[in-house]
Protein backbone atom coordinates (compact mmCIF):
# COMPACT_ATOMS: atom_id res chain seq x y z
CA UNK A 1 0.00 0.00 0.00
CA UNK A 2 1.26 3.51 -0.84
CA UNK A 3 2.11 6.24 2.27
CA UNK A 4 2.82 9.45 1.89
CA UNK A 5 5.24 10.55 4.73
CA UNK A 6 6.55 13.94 5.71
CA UNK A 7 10.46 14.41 6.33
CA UNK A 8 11.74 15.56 8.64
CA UNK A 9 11.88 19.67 7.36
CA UNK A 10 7.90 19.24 8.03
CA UNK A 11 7.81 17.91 11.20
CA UNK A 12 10.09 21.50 12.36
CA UNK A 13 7.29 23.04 10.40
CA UNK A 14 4.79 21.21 13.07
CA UNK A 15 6.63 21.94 15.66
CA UNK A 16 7.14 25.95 15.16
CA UNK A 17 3.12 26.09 14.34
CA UNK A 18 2.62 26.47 17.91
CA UNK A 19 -0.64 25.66 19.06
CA UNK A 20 -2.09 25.98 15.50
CA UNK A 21 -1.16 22.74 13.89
CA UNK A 22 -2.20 23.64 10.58
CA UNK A 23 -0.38 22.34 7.33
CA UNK A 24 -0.23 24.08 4.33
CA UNK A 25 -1.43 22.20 1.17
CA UNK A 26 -0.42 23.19 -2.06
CA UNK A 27 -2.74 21.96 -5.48
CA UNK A 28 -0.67 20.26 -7.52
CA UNK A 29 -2.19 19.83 -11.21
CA UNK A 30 -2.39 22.35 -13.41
CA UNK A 31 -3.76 23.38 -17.07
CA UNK A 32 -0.43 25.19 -17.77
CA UNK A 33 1.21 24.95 -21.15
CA UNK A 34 4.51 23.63 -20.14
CA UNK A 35 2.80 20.97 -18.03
CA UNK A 36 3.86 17.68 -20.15
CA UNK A 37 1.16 15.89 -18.43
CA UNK A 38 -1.46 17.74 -20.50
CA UNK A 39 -0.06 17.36 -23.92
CA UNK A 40 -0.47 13.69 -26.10
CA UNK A 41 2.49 11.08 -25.09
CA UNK A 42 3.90 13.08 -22.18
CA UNK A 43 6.22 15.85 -23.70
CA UNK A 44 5.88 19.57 -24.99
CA UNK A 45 5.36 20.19 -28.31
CA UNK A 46 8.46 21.46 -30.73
CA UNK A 47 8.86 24.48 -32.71
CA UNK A 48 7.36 23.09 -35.43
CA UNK A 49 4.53 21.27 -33.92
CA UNK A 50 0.89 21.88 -35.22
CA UNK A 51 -1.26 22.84 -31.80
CA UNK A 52 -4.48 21.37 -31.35
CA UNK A 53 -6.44 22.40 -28.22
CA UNK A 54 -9.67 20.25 -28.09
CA UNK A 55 -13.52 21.75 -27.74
CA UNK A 56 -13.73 20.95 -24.57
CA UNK A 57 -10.70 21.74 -22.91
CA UNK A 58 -10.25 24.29 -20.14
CA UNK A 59 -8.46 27.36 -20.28
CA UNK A 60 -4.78 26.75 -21.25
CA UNK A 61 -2.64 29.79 -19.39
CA UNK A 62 1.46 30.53 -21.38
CA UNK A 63 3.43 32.20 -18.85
CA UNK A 64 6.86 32.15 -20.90
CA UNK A 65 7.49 32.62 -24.53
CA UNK A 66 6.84 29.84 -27.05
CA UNK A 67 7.23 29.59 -30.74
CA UNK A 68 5.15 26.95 -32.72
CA UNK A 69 4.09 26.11 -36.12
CA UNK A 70 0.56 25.93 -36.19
CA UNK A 71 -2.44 26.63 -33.52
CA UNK A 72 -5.55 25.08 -33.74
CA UNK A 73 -7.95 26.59 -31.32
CA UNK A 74 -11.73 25.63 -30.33
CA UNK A 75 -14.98 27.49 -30.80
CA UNK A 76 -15.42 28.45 -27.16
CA UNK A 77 -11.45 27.56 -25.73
CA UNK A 78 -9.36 30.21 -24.23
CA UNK A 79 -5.93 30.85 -24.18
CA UNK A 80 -3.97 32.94 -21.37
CA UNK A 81 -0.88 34.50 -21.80
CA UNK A 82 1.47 35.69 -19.02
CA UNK A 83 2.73 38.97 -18.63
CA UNK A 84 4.99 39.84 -21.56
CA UNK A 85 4.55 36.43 -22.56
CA UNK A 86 5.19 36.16 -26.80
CA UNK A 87 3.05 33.53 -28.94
CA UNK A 88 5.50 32.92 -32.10
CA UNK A 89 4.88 31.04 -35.00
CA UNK A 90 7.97 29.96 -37.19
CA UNK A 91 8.29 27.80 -40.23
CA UNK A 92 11.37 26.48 -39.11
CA UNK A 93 12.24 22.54 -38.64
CA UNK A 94 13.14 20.85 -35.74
CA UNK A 95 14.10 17.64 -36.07
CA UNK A 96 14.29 16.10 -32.70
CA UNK A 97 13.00 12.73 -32.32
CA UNK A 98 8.66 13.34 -32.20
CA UNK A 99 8.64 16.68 -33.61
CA UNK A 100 6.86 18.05 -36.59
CA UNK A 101 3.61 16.40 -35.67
CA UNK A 102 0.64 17.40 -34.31
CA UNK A 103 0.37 17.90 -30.53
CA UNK A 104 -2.96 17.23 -29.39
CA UNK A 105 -3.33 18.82 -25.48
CA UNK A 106 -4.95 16.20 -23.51
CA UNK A 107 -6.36 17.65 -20.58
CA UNK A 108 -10.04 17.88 -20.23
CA UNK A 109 -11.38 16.56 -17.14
CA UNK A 110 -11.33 19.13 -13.94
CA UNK A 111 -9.13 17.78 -10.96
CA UNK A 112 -11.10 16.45 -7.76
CA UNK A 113 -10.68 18.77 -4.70
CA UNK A 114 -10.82 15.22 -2.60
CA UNK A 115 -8.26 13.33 -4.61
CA UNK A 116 -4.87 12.93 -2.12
CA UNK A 117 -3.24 12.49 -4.95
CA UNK A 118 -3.81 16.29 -5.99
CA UNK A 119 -1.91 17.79 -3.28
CA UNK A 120 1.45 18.07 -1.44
CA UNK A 121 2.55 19.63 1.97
CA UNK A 122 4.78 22.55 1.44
CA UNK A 123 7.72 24.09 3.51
CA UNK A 124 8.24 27.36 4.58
CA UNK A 125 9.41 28.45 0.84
CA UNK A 126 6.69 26.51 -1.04
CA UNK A 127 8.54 23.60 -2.20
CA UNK A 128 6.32 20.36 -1.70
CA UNK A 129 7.99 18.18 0.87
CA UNK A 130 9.50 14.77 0.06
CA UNK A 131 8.55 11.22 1.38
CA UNK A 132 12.03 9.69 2.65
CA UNK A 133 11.03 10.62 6.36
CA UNK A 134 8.94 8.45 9.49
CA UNK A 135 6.28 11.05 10.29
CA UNK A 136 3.02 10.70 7.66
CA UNK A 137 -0.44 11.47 6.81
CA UNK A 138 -2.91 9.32 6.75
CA UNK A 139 -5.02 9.74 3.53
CA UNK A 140 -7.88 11.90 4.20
CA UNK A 141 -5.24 14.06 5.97
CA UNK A 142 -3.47 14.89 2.94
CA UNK A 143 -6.67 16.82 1.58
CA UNK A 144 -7.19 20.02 3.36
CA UNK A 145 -8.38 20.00 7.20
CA UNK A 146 -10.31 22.27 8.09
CA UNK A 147 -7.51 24.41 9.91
CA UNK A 148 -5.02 23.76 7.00
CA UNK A 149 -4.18 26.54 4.44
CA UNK A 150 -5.14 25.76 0.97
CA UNK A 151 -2.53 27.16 -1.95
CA UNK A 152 -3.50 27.19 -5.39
CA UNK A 153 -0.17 29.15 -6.54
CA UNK A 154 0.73 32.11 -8.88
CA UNK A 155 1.59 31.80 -12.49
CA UNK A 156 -0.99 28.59 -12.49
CA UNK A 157 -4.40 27.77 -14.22
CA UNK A 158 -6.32 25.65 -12.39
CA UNK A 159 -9.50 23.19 -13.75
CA UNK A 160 -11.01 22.50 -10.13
CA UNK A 161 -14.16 19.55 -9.50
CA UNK A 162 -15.25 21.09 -6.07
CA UNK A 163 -17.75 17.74 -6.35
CA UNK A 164 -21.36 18.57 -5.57
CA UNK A 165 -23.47 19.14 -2.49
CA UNK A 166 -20.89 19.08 0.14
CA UNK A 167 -19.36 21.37 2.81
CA UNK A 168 -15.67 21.80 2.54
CA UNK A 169 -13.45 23.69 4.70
CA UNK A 170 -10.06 25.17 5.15
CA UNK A 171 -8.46 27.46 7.42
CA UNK A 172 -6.62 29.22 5.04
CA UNK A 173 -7.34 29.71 1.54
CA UNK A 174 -5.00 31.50 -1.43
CA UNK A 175 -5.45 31.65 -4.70
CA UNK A 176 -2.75 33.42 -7.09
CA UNK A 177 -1.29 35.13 -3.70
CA UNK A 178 -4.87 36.79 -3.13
CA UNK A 179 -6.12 35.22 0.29
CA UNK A 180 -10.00 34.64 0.61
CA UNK A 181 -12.97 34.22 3.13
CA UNK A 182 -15.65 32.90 2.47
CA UNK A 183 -17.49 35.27 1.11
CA UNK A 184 -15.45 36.74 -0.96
CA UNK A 185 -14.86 33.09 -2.36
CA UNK A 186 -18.22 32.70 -2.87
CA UNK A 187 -17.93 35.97 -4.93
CA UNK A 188 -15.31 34.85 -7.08
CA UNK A 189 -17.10 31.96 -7.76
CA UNK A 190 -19.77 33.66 -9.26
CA UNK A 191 -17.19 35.09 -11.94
CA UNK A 192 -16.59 33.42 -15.23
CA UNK A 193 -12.66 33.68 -14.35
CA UNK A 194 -14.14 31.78 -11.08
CA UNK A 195 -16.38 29.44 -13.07
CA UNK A 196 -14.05 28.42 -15.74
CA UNK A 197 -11.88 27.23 -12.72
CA UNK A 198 -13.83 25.59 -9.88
CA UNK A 199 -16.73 23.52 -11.40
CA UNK A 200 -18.75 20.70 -10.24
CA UNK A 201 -18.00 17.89 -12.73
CA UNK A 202 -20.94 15.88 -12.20
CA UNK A 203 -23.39 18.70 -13.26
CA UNK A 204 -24.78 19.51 -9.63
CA UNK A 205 -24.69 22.72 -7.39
CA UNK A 206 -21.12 23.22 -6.25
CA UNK A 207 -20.40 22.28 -3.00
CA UNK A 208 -19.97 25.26 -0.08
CA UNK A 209 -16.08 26.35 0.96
CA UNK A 210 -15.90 27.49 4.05
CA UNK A 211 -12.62 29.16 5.78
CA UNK A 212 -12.69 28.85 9.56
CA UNK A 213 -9.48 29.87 10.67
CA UNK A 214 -6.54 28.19 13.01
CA UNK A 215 -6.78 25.89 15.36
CA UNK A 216 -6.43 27.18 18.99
CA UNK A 217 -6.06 23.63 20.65
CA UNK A 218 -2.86 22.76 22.22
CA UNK A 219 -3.78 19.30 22.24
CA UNK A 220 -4.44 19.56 18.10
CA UNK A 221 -7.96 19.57 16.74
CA UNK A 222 -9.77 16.61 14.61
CA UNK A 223 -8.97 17.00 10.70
CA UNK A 224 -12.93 17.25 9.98
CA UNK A 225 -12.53 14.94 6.78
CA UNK A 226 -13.64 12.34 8.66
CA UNK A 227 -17.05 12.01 6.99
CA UNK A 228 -15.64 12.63 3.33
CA UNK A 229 -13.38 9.24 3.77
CA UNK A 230 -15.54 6.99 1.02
CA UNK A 231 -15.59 10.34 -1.18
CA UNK A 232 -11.53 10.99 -0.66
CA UNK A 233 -10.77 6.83 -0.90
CA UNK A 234 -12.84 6.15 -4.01
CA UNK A 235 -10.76 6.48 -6.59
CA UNK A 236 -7.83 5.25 -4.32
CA UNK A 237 -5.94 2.17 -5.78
CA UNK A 238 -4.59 -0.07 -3.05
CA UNK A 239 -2.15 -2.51 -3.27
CA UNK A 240 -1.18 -6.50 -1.52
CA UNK A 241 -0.79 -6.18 1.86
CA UNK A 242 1.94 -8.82 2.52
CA UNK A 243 0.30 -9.40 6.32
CA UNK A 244 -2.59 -12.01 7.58
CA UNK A 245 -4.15 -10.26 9.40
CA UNK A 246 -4.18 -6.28 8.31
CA UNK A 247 -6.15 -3.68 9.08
CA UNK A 248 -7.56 -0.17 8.46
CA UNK A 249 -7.33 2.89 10.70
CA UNK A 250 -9.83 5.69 10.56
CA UNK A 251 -8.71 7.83 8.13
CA UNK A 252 -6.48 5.23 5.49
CA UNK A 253 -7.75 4.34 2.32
CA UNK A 254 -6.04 0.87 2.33
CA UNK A 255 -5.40 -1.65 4.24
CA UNK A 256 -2.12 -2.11 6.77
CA UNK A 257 0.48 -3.83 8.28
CA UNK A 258 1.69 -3.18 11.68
CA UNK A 259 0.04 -2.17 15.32
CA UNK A 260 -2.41 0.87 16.00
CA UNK A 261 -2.46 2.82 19.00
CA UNK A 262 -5.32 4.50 20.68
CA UNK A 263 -5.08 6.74 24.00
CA UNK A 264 -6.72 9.25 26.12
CA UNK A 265 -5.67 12.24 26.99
CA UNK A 266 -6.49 15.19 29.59
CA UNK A 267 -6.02 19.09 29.79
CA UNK A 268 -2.41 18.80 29.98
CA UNK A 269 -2.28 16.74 26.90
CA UNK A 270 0.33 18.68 24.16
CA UNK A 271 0.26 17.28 20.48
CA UNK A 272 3.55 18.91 19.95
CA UNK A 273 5.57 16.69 22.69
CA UNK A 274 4.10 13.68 21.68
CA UNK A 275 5.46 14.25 18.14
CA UNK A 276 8.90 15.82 19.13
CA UNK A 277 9.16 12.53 21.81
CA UNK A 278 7.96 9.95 18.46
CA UNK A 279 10.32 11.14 16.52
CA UNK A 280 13.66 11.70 18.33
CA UNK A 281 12.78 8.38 20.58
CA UNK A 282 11.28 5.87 18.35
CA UNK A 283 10.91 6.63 14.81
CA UNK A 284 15.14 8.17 14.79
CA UNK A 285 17.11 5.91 12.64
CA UNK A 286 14.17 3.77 11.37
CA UNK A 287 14.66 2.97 7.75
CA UNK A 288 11.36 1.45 6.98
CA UNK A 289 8.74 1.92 9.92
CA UNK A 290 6.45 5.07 9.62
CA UNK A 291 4.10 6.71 12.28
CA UNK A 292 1.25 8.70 11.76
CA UNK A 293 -0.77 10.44 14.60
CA UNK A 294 -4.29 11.89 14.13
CA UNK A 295 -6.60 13.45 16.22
CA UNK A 296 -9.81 10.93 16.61
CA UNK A 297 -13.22 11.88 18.29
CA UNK A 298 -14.49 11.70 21.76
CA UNK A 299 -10.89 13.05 22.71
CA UNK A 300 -8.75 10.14 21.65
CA UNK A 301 -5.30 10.24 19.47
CA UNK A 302 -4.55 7.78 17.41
CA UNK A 303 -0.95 6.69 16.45
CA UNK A 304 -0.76 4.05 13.70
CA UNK A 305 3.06 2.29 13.01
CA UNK A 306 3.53 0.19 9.88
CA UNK A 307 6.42 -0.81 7.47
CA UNK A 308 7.19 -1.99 4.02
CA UNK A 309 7.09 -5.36 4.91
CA UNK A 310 4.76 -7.53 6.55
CA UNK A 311 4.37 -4.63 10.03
CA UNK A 312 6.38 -6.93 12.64
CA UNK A 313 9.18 -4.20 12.52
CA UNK A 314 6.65 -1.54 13.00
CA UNK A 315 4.74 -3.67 15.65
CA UNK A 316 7.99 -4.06 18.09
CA UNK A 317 8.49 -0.08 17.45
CA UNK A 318 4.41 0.71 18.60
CA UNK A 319 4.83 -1.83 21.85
CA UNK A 320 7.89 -0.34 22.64
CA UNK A 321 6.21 3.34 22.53
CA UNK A 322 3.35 1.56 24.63
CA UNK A 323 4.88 0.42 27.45
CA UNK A 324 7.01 3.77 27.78
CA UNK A 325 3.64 6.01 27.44
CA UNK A 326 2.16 4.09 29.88
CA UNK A 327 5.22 5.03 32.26
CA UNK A 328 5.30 8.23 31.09
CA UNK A 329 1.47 8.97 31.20
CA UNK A 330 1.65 11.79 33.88
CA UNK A 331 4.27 13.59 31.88
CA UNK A 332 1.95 13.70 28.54
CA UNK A 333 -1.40 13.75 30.28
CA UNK A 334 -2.43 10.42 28.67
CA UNK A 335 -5.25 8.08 30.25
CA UNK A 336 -6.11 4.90 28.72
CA UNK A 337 -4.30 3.20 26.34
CA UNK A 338 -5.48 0.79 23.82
CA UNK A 339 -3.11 -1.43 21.53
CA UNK A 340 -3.97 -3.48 18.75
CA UNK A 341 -1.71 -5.57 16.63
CA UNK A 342 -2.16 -6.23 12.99
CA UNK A 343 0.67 -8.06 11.40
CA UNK A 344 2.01 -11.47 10.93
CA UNK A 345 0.88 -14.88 11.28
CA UNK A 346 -0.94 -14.20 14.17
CA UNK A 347 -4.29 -13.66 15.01
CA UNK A 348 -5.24 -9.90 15.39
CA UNK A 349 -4.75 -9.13 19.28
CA UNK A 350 -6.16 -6.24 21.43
CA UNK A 351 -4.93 -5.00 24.69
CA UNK A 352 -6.61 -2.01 27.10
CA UNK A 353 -4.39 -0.64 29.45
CA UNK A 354 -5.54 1.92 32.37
CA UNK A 355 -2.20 3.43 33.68
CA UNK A 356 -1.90 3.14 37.49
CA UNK A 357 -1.52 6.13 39.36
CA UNK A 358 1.75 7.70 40.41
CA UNK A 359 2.77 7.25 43.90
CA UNK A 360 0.66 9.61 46.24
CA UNK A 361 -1.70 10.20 43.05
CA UNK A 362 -5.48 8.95 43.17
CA UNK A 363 -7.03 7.04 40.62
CA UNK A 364 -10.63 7.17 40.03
CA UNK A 365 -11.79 4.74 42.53
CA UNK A 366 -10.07 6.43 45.41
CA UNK A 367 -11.37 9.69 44.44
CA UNK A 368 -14.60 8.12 44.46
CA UNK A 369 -14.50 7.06 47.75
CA UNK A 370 -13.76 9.89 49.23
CA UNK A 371 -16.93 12.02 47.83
CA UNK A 372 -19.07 9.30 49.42
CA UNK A 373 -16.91 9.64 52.82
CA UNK A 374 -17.58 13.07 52.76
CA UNK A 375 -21.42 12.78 52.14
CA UNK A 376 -21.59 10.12 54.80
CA UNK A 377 -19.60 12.34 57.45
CA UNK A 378 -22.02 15.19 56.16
CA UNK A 379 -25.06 13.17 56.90
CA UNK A 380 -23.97 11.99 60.88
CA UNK A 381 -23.12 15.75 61.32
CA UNK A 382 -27.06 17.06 60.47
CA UNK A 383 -28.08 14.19 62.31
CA UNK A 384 -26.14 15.11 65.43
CA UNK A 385 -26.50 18.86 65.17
CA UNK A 386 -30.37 18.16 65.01
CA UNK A 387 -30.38 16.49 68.63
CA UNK A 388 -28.40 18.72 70.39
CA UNK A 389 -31.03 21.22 68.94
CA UNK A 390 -33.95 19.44 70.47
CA UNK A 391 -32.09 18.97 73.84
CA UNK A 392 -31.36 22.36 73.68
CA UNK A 393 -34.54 23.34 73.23
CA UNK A 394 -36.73 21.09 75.60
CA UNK A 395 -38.84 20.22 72.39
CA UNK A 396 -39.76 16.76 72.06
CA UNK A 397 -41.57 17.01 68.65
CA UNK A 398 -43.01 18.91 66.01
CA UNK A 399 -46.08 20.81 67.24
CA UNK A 400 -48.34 23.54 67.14
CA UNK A 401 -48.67 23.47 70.80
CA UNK A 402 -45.29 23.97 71.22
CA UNK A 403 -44.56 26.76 68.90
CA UNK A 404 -47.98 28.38 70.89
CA UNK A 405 -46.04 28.06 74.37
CA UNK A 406 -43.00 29.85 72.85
CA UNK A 407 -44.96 33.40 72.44
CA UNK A 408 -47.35 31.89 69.56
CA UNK A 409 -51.28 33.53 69.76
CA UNK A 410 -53.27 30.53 70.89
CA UNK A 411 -56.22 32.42 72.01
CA UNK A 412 -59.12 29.87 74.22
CA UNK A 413 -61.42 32.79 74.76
CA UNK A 414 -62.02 34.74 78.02
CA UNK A 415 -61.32 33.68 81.03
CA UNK A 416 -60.68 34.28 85.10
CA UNK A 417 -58.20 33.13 87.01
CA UNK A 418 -58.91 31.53 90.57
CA UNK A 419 -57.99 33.80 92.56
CA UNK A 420 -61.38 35.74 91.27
CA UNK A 421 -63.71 33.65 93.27
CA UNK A 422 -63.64 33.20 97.11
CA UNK A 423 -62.88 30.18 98.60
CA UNK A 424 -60.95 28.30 95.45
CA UNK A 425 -57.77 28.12 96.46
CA UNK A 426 -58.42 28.29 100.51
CA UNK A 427 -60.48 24.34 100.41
CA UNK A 428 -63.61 25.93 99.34
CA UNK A 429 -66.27 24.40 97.27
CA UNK A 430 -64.28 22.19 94.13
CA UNK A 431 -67.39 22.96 91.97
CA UNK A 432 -66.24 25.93 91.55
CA UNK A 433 -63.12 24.99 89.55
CA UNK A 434 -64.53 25.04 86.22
CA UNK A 435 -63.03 27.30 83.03
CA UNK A 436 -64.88 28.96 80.31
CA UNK A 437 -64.97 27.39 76.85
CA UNK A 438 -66.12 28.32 73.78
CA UNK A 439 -67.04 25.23 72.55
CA UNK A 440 -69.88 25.02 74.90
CA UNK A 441 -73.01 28.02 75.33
CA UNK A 442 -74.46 26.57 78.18
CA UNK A 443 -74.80 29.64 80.87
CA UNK A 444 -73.85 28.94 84.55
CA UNK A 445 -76.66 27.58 87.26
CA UNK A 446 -78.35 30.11 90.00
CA UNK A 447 -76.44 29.59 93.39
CA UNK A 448 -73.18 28.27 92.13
CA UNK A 449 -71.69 31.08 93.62
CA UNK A 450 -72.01 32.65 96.83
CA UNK A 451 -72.55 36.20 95.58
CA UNK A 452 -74.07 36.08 91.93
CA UNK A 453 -73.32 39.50 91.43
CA UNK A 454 -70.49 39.11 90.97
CA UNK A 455 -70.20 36.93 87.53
CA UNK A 456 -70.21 38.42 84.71
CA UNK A 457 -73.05 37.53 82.71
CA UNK A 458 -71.14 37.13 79.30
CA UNK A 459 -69.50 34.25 80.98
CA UNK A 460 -70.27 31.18 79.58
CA UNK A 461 -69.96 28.10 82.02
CA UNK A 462 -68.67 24.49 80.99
CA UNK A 463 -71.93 22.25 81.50
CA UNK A 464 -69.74 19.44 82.92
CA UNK A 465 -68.45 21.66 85.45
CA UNK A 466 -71.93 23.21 86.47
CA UNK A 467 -73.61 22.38 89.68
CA UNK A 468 -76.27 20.54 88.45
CA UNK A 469 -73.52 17.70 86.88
CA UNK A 470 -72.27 17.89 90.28
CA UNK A 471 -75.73 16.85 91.95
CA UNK A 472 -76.16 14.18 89.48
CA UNK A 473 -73.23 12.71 90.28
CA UNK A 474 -73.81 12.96 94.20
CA UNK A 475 -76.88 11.48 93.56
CA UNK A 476 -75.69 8.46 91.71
């Protein structure tokens, strides 16, 4: 299966992106004349060629001087010269091996956005980046992320299938050293310079381009070509995989040889010493083992090893970087680690491993228990503060009778006190202990005291208490 890898110039470039982490992606085809790839057979035509631009090509641009035979253009073509760039025709031979022929320019079909194939990580300068080095992409990485800056460079013609009914995005886009938002995209589109060069080859409505910005993530953010994947891997062409039992990460087209990595990771998590520790520890000196690390939902980074054999090199290089990132989990903020192995004769193994904590360091569990201590200790603490409150208080229960006795208005009706009528509290008569209640309207008997006038005659007199209940009861 084919890679594409990164040397080591890009993973500096990485590294000096700060917390951005974007690439920048350069388009790589082009409808130029000097392009052989465009032209019949491979090469440029001679001097005394006769040019023959097809109906339905796209615009051809000539941004240095050329002299040629014959040109044969097309009812509706177009042809773009360069700044001070001179078309020359000559009737002069040149008799180099394929000259004086006809040279038919190829090129018709527009380019597909999605297609890996179609673009190249730059350096600093521009320059696409070679593939000798152990840090790679992963396929539907090498298309624009949505935080990567998308070049489409000066002195080019471009012939652009944007593919239909989709949302793309970048975080940087520049076309011909103009930079673009998205609305001034959208504008250009609408141009017939900007309709000549990003179409929709299947005839639909061109699919949205939006430009978002950088990333602001220490810990890296997600590609977001995640959902493209059958789109970008369709017209991928994968090759023998040369192990039993191989496999395919999230984001490869093909299938692999070798071990995958998946890990957690916390606030303290940077995707920048991860790389710089891959590199320099693991992948240093390697001659046929490649890494590539993505950013995978649900916060989880995934590191995928494999090699150009059958992945046991690149399997003993991804247990190795196991075990120490297990060690070392504290130092990169990882949590748990999941290994799988896909190479060689053996059957496809997976391992889970939750790093122990560090020496004085809670894991979950322990942090667990000591919420529920607390809640318990919380609880016996109400519990005893409520007693003591109650002992405090005398109280010995929730009641209305109680609150009544602490200054409350619990209000019987009128009343006198003993010490009103002669003879109550000195071992007088006992029928005259009675109380006024309002429950009962019964007035009091003649005689029951000794002087009458003194009652008051809105007084109303318990029945049971009355004289007459007192004769009864004598009498029985």
């Amino acid at each position: 299966m084919e890679l594409w890898y990164l040397s080591n110039v890009t993973l500096l470039v990485l590294l000096m992106a700060g917390s951005s982490f974007a690439l920048t992606k350069k388009w790589l085809p082009n409808t130029n004349f000097d392009n052989p790839m465009n032209w019949e057979g491979g090469h440029l035509p001679c001097k005394n060629d006769r040019l023959v631009l097809p109906e339905d090509s796209p615009a051809v641009y000539i941004q240095a001087d050329q002299t040629i035979q014959e040109l044969v253009l097309p009812m509706s073509g177009e042809l773009i010269l360069g700044d001070n760039t001179v078309l020359s025709f000559s009737q002069s031979v040149d008799t180099s091996p394929g000259c004086g022929k006809d040279a038919r320019y190829v090129r018709k079909d527009a380019k597909k956005w999605l297609s890996p194939e179609n673009w190249c990580v730059t350096d600093d300068s521009g320059d696409c980046i070679g593939s000798t080095a152990n840090l790679g992409l992963l396929d539907t990485e090498r298309v624009p992320c949505m935080y990567d800056e998308a070049i489409f460079p000066a002195q080019k013609e471009f012939y652009v299938d944007l593919e239909s009914n989709m949302n793309l995005f970048v975080g940087k886009l520049t076309i011909a050293g103009v930079e673009y938002t998205t609305s001034s995209f959208a504008t250009f589109r609408r141009t017939p310079r900007g309709q000549s060069q990003f179409i929709s080859d299947d005839g639909g409505s061109v699919s949205t381009l939006t430009v978002k910005g950088t990333c602001s993530e220490a810990f890296g953010c997600m590609c977001g070509n995640e959902q493209l994947q059958k789109v970008i891997c369709e017209n991928k062409i994968c090759g023998v995989t040369n192990c039993s039992s191989p496999l395919r990460p999230t984001g490869a087209c093909c299938d692999m040889c070798g071990a995958w990595l998946a890990f957690g990771y916390d606030r303290s998590f940077r995707m920048e010493k991860l790389k710089q520790d891959l590199t320099d520890s693991y992948l240093k000196g390697q001659t046929s083992v490649k890494a590539m690390v993505s950013v995978q939902p649900k916060e989880n980074i995934q590191v995928v090893f494999t090699d150009k054999y059958d992945g046991e090199q690149a399997t003993q290089v991804a247990k190795t970087f196991e075990t120490n990132l297990v060690k070392k989990k504290r130092d990169f903020g990882i949590t748990k680690v999941t290994f799988q192995k896909f190479s060689g004769p053996d059957v496809v193994t997976v391992r889970v491993i939750t790093p122990a904590p560090h020496k004085g360091e809670l894991g979950s569990g322990g942090i667990a228990g000591i919420v529920i201590a607390i809640m318990v200790i919380l609880a016996i603490m109400m519990v005893v503060g409520f007693m003591l409150w109650r002992r405090r208080t005398g109280s010995s229960g929730f009641s209305i009778f109680n609150r009544a006795e602490k200054g409350g208005d619990l209000e019987l009706g009128a009343s006198i006190g003993y010490d009103d009528f002669p003879g109550i509290n000195d071992g007088g008569d006992a029928s005259m202990r009675g109380f006024d209640n309002p429950m009962y309207e019964s007035s009091g008997k003649n005689g029951v005291y000794s002087d009458p006038s003194k009652v008051d005659p809105t007084i109303k007199f318990n029945p049971v208490y009355s004289t007459e209940g007192i004769e009864e009861d004598s009498v029985m």
